[in-house]
PDB file of N, CA and C in Angstrom:
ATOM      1  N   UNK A   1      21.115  20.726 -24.371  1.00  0.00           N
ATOM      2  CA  UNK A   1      21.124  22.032 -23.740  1.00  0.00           C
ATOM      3  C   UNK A   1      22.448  22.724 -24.083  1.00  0.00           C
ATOM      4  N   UNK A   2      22.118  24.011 -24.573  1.00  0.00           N
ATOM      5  CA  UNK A   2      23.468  24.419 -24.717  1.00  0.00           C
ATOM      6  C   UNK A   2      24.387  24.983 -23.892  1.00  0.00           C
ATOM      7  N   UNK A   3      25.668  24.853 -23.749  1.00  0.00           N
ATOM      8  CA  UNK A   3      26.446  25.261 -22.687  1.00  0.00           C
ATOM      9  C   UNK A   3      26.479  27.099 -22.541  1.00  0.00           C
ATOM     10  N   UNK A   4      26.332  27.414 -21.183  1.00  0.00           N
ATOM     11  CA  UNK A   4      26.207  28.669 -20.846  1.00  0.00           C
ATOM     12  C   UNK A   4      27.892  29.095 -20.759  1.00  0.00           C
ATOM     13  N   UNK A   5      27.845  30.283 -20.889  1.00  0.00           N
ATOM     14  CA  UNK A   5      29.472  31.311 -21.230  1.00  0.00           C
ATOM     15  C   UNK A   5      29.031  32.538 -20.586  1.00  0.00           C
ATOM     16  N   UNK A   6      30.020  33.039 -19.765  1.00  0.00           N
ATOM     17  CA  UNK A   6      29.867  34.773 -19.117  1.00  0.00           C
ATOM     18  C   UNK A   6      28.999  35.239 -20.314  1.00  0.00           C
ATOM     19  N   UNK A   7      28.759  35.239 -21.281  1.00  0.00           N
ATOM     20  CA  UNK A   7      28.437  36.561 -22.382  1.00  0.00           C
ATOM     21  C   UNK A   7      27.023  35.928 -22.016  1.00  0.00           C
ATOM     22  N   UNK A   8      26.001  34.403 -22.224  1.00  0.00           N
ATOM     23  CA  UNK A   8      24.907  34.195 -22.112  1.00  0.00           C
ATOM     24  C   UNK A   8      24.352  34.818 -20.801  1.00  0.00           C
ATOM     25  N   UNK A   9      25.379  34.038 -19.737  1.00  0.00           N
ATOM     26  CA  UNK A   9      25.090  34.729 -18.364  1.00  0.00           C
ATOM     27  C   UNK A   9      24.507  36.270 -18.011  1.00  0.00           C
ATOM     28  N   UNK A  10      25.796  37.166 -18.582  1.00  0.00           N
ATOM     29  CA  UNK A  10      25.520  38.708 -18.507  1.00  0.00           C
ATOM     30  C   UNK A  10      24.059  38.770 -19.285  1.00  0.00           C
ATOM     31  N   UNK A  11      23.829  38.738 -20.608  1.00  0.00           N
ATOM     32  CA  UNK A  11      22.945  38.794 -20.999  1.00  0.00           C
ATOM     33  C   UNK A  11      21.795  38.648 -20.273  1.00  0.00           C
ATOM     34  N   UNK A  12      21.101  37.193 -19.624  1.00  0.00           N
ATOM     35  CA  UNK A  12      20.303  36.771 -18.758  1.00  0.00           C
ATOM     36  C   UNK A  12      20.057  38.054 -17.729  1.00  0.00           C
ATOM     37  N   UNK A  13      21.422  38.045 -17.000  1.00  0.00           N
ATOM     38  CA  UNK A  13      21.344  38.837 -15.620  1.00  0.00           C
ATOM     39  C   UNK A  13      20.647  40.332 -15.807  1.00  0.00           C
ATOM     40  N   UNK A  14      20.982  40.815 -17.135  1.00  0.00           N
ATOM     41  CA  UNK A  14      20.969  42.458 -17.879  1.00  0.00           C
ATOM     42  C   UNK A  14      19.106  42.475 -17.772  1.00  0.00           C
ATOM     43  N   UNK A  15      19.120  41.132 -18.513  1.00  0.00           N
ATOM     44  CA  UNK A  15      17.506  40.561 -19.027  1.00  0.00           C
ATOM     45  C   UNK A  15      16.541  40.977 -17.805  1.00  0.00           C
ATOM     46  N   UNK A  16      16.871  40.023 -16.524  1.00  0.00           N
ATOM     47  CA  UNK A  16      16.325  39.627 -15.519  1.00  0.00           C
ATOM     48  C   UNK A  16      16.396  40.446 -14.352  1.00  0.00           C
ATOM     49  N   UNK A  17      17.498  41.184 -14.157  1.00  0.00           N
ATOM     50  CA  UNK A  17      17.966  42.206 -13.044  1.00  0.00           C
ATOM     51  C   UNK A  17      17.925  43.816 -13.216  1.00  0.00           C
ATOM     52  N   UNK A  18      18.508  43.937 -15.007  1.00  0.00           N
ATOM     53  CA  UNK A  18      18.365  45.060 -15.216  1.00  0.00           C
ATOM     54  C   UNK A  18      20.518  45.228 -15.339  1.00  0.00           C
ATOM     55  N   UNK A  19      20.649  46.263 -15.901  1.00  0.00           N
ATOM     56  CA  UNK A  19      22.405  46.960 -15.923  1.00  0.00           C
ATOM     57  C   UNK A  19      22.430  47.065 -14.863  1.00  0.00           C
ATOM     58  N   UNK A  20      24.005  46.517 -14.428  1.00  0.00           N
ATOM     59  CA  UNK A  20      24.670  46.687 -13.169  1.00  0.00           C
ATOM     60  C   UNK A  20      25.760  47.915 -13.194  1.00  0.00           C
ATOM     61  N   UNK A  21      25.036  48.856 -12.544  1.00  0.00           N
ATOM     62  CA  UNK A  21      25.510  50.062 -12.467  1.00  0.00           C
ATOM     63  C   UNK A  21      27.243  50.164 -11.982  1.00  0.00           C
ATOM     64  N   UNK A  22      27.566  49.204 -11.090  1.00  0.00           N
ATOM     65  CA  UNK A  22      28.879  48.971 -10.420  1.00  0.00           C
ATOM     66  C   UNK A  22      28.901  47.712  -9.886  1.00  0.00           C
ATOM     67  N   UNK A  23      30.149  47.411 -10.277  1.00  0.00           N
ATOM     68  CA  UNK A  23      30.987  46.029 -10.585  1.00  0.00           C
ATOM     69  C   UNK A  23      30.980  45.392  -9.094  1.00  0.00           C
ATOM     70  N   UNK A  24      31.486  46.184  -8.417  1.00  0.00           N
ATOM     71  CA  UNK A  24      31.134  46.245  -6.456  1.00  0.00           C
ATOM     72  C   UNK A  24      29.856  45.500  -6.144  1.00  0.00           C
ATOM     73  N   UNK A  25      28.738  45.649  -6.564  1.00  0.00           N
ATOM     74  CA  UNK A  25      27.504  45.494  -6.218  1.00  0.00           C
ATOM     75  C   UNK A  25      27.416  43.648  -6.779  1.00  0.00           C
ATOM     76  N   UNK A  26      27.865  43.192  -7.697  1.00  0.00           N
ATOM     77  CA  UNK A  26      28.176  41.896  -8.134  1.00  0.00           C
ATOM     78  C   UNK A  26      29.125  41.467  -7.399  1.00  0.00           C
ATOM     79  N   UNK A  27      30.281  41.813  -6.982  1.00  0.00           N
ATOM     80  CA  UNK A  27      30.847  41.374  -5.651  1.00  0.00           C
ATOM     81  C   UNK A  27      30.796  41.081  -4.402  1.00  0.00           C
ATOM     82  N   UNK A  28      29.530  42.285  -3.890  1.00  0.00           N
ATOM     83  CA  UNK A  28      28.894  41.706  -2.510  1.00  0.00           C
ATOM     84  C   UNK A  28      28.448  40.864  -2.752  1.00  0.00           C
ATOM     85  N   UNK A  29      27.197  40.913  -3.746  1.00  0.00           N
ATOM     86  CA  UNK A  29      26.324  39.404  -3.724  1.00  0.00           C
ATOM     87  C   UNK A  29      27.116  38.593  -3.430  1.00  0.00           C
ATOM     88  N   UNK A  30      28.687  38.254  -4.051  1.00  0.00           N
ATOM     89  CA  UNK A  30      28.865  37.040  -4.196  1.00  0.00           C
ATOM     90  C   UNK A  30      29.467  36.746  -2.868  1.00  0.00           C
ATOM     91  N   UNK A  31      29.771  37.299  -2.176  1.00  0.00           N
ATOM     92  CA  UNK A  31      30.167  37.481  -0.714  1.00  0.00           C
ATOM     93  C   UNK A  31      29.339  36.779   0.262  1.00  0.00           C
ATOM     94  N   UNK A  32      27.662  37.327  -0.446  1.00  0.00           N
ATOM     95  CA  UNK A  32      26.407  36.493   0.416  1.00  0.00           C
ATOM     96  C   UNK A  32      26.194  35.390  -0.181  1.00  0.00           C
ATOM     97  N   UNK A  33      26.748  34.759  -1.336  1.00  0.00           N
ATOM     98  CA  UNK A  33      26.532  33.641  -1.721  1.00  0.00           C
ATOM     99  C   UNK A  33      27.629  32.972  -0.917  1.00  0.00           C
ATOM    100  N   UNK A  34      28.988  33.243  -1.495  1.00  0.00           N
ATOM    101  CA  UNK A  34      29.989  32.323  -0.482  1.00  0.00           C
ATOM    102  C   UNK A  34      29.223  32.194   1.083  1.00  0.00           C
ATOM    103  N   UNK A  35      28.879  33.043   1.553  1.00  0.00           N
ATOM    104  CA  UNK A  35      28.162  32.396   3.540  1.00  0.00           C
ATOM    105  C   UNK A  35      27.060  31.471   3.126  1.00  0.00           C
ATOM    106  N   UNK A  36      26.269  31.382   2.172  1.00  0.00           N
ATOM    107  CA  UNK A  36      25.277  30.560   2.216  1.00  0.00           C
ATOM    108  C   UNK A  36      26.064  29.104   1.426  1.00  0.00           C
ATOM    109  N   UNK A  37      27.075  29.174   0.606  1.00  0.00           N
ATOM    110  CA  UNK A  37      28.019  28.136   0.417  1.00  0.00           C
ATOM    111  C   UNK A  37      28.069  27.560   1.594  1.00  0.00           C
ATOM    112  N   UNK A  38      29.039  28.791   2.400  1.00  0.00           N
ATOM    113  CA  UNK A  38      29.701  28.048   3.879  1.00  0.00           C
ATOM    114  C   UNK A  38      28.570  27.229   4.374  1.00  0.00           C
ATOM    115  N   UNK A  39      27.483  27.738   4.779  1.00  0.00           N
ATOM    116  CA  UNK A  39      26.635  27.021   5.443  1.00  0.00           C
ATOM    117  C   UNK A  39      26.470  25.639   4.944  1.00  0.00           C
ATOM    118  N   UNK A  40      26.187  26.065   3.822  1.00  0.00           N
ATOM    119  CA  UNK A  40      25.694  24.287   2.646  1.00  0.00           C
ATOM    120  C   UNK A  40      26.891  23.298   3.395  1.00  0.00           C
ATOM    121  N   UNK A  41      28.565  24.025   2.993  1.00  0.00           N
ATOM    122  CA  UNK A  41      29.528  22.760   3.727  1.00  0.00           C
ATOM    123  C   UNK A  41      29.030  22.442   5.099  1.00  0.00           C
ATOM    124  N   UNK A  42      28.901  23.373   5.621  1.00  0.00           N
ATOM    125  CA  UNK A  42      28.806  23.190   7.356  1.00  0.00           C
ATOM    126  C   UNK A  42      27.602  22.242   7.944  1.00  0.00           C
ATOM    127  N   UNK A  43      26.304  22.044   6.496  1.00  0.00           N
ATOM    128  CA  UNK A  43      25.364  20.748   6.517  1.00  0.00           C
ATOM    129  C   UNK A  43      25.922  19.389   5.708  1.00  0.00           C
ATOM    130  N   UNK A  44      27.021  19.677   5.220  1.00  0.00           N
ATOM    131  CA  UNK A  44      27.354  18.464   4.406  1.00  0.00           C
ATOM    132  C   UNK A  44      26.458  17.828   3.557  1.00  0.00           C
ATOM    133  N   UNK A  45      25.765  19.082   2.786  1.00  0.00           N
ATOM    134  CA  UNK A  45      24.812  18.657   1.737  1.00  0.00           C
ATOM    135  C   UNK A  45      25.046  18.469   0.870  1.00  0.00           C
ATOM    136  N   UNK A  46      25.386  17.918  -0.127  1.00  0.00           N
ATOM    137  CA  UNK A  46      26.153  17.869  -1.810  1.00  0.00           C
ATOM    138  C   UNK A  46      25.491  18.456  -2.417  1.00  0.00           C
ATOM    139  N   UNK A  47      23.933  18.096  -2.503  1.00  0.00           N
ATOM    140  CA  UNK A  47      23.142  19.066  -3.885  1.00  0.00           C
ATOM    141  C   UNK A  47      23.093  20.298  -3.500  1.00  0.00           C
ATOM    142  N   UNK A  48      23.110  20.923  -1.638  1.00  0.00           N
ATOM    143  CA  UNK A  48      22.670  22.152  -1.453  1.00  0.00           C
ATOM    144  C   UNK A  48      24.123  22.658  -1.731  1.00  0.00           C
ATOM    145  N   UNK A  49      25.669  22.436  -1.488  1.00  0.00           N
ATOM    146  CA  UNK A  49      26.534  22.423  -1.816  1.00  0.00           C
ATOM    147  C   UNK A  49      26.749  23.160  -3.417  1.00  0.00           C
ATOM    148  N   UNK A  50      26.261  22.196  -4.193  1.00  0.00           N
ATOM    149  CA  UNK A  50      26.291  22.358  -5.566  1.00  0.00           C
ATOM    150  C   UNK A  50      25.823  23.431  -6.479  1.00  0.00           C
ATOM    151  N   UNK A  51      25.058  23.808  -5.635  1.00  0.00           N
ATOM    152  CA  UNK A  51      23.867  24.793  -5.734  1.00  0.00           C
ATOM    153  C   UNK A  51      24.133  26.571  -5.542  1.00  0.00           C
ATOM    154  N   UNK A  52      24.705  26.306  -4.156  1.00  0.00           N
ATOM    155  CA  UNK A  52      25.579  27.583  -3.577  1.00  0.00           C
ATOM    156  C   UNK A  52      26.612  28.004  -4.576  1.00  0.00           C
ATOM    157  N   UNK A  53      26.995  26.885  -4.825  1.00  0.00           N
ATOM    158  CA  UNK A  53      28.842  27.126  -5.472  1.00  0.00           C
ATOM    159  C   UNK A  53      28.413  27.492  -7.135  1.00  0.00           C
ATOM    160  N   UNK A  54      27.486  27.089  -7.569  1.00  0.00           N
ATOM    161  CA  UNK A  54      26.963  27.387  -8.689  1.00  0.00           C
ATOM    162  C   UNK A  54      26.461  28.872  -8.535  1.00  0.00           C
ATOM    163  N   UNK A  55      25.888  29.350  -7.746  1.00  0.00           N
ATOM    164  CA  UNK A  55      25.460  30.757  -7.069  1.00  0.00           C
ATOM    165  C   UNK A  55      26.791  31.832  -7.288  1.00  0.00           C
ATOM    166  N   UNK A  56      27.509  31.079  -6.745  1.00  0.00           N
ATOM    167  CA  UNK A  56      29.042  32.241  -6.670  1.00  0.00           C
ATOM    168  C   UNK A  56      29.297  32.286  -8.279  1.00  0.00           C
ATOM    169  N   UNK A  57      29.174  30.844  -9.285  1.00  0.00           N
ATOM    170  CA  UNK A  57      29.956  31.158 -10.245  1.00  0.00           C
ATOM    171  C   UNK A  57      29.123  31.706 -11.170  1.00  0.00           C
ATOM    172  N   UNK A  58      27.968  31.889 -10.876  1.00  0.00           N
ATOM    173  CA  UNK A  58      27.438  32.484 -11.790  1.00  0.00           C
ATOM    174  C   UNK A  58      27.400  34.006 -11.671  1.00  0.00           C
ATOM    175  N   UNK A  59      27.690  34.514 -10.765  1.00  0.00           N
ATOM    176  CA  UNK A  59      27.614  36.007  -9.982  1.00  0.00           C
ATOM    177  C   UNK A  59      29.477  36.093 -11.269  1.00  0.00           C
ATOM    178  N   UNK A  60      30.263  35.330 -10.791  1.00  0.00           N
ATOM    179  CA  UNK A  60      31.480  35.708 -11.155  1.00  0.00           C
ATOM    180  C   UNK A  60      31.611  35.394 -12.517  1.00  0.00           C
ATOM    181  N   UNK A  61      30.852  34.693 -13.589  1.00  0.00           N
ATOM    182  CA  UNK A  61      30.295  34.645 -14.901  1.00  0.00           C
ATOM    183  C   UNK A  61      29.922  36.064 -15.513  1.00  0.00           C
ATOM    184  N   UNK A  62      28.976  36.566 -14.873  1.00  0.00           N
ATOM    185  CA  UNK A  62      28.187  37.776 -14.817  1.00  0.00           C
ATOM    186  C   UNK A  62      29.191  38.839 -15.183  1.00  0.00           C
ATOM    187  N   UNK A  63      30.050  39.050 -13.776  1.00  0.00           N
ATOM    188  CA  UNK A  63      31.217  40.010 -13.570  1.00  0.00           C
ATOM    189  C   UNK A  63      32.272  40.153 -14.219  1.00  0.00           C
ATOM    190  N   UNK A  64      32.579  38.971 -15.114  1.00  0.00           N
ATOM    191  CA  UNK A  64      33.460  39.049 -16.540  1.00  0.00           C
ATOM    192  C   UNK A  64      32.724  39.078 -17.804  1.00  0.00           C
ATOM    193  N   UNK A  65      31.617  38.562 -17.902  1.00  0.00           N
ATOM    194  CA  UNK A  65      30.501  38.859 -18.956  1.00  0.00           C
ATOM    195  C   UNK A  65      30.531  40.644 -19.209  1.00  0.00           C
ATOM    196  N   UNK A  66      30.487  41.410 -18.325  1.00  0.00           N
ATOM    197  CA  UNK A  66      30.061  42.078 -18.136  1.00  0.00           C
ATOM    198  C   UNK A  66      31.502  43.410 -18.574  1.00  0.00           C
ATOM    199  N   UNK A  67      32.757  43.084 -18.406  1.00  0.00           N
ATOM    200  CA  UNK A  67      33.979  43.352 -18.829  1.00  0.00           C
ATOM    201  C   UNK A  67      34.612  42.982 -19.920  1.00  0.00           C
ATOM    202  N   UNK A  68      33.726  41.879 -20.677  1.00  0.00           N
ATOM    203  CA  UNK A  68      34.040  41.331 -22.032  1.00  0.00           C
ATOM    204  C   UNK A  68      35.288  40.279 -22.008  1.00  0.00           C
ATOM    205  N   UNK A  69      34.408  39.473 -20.853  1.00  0.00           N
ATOM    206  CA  UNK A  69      36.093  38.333 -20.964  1.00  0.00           C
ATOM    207  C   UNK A  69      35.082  36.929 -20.709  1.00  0.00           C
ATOM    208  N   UNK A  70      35.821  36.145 -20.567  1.00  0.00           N
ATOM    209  CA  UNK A  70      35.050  34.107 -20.564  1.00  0.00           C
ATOM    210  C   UNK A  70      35.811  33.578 -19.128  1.00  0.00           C
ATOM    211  N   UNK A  71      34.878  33.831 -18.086  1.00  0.00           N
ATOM    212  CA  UNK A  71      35.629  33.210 -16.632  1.00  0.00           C
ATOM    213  C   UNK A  71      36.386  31.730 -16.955  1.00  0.00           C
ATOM    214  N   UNK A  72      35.729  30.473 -18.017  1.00  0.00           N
ATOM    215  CA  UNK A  72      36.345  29.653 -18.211  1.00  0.00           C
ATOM    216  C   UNK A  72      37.790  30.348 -18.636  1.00  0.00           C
ATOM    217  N   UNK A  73      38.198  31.085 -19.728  1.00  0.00           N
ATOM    218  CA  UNK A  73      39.149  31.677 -20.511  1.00  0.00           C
ATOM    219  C   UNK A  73      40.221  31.537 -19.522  1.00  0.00           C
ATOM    220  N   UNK A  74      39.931  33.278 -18.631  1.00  0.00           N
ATOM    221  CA  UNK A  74      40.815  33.171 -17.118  1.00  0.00           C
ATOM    222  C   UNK A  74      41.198  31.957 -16.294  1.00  0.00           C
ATOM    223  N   UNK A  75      40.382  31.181 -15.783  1.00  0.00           N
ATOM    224  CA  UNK A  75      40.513  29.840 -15.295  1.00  0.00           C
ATOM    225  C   UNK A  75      41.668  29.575 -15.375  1.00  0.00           C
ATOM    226  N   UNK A  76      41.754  29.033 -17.238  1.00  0.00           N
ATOM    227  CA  UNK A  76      42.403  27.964 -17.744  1.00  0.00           C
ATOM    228  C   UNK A  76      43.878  29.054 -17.958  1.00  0.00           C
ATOM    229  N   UNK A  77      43.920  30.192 -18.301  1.00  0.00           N
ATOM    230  CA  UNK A  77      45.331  31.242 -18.229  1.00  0.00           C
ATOM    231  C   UNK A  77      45.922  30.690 -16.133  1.00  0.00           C
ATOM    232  N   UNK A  78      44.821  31.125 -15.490  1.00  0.00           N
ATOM    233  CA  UNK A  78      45.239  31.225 -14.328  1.00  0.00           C
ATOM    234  C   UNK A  78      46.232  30.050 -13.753  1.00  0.00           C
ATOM    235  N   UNK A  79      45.024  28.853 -14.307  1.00  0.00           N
ATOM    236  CA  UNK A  79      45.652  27.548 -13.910  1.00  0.00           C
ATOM    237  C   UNK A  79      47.293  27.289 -14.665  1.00  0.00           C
ATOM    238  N   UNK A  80      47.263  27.793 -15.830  1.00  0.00           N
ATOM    239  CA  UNK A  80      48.897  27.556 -16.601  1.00  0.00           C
ATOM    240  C   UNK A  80      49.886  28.702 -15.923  1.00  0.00           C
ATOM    241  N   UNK A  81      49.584  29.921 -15.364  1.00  0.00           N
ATOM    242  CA  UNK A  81      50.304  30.433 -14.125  1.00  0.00           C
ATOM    243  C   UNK A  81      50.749  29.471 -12.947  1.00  0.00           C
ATOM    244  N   UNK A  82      49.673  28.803 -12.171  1.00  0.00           N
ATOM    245  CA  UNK A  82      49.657  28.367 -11.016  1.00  0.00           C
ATOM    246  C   UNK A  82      50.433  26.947 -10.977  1.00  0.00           C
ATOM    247  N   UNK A  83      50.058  26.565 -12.163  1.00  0.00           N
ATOM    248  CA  UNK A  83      51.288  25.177 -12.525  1.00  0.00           C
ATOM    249  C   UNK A  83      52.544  25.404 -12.340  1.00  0.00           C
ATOM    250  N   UNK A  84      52.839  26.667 -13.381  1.00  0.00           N
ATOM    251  CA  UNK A  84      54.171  27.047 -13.392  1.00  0.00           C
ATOM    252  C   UNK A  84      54.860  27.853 -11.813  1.00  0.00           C
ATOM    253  N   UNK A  85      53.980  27.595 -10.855  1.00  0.00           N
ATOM    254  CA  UNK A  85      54.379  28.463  -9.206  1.00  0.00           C
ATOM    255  C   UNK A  85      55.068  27.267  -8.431  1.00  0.00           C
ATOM    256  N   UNK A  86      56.486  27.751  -7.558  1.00  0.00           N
ATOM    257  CA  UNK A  86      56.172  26.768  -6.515  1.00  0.00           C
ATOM    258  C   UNK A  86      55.288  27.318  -5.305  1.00  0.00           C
ATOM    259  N   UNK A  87      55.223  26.087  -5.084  1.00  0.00           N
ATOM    260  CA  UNK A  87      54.033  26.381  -3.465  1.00  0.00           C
ATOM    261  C   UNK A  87      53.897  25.274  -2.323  1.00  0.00           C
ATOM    262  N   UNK A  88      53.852  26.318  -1.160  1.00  0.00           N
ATOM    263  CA  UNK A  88      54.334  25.844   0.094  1.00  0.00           C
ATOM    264  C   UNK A  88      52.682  25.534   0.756  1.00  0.00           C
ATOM    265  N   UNK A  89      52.554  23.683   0.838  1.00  0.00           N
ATOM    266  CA  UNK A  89      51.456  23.414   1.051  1.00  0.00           C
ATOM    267  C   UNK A  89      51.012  24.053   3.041  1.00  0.00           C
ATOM    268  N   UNK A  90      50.062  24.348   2.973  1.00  0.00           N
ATOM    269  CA  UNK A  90      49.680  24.699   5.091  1.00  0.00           C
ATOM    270  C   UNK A  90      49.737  23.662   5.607  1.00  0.00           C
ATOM    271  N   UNK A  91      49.615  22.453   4.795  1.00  0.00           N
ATOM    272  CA  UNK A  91      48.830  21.235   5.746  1.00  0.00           C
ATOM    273  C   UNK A  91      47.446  20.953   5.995  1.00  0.00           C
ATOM    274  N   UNK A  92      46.470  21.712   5.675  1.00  0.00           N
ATOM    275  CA  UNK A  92      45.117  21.837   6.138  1.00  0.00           C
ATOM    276  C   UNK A  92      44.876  21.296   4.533  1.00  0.00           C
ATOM    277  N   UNK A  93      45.280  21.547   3.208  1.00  0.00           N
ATOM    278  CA  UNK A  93      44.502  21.211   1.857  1.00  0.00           C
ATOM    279  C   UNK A  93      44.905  22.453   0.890  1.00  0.00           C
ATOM    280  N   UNK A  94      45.037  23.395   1.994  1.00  0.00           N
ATOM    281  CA  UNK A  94      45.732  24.980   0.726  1.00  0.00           C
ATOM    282  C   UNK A  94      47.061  25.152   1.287  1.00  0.00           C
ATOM    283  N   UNK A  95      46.856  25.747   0.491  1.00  0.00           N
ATOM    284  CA  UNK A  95      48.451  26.845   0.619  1.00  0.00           C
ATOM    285  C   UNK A  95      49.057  28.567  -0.173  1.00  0.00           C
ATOM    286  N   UNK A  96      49.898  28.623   0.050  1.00  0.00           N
ATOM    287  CA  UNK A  96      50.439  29.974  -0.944  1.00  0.00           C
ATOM    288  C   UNK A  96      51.394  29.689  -1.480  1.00  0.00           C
ATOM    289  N   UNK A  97      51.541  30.272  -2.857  1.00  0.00           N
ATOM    290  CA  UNK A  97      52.556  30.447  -3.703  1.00  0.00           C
ATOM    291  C   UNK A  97      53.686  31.191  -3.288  1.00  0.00           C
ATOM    292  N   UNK A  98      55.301  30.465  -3.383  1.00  0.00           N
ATOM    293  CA  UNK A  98      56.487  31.052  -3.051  1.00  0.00           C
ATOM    294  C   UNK A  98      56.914  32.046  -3.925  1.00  0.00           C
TER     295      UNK A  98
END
């Protein structure tokens, strides 16, 4: 199977949904995907889990597909930012950058 990339994604979505008139409108969705995420954690389901979170990234695939960029691309820039940050852990598992 070949591996999917924002550009296959957009494509699909263009295919299946039709042009997304505004970038906003791919952002709510993903808003209603993150609560149906939340929920999945809040059953402690792994596959329904997996499923949700796959939901968000494909909405956010879409939304750089769609701007001419590779969400992996960003990721991996973001993550060589976030290395280079210090950061002040909450205690709970996150935190913010100093």
């Amino acid at each position: 199977m070949a591996r999917e990339t924002s550009q296959t994604i957009r494509r699909w979505g263009d295919e299946t949904f039709g042009n997304v008139l505004n970038l906003s409108t791919l952002v709510a969705r993903a808003r209603l995907e993150i609560e149906e995420l939340e929920q999945a954690v809040g059953e402690n389901n792994p596959d329904h889990i997996g499923e949700e979170a796959a939901d968000v990234a494909i909405l956010l695939h879409r939304l750089l597909g769609l701007i001419g960029k590779e969400l992996d691309e960003e990721v991996d820039a973001k993550m060589s930012v976030n290395r280079a940050r210090k950061w002040r852990p909450s205690g709970d598992g996150v935190g913010r950058h100093i």
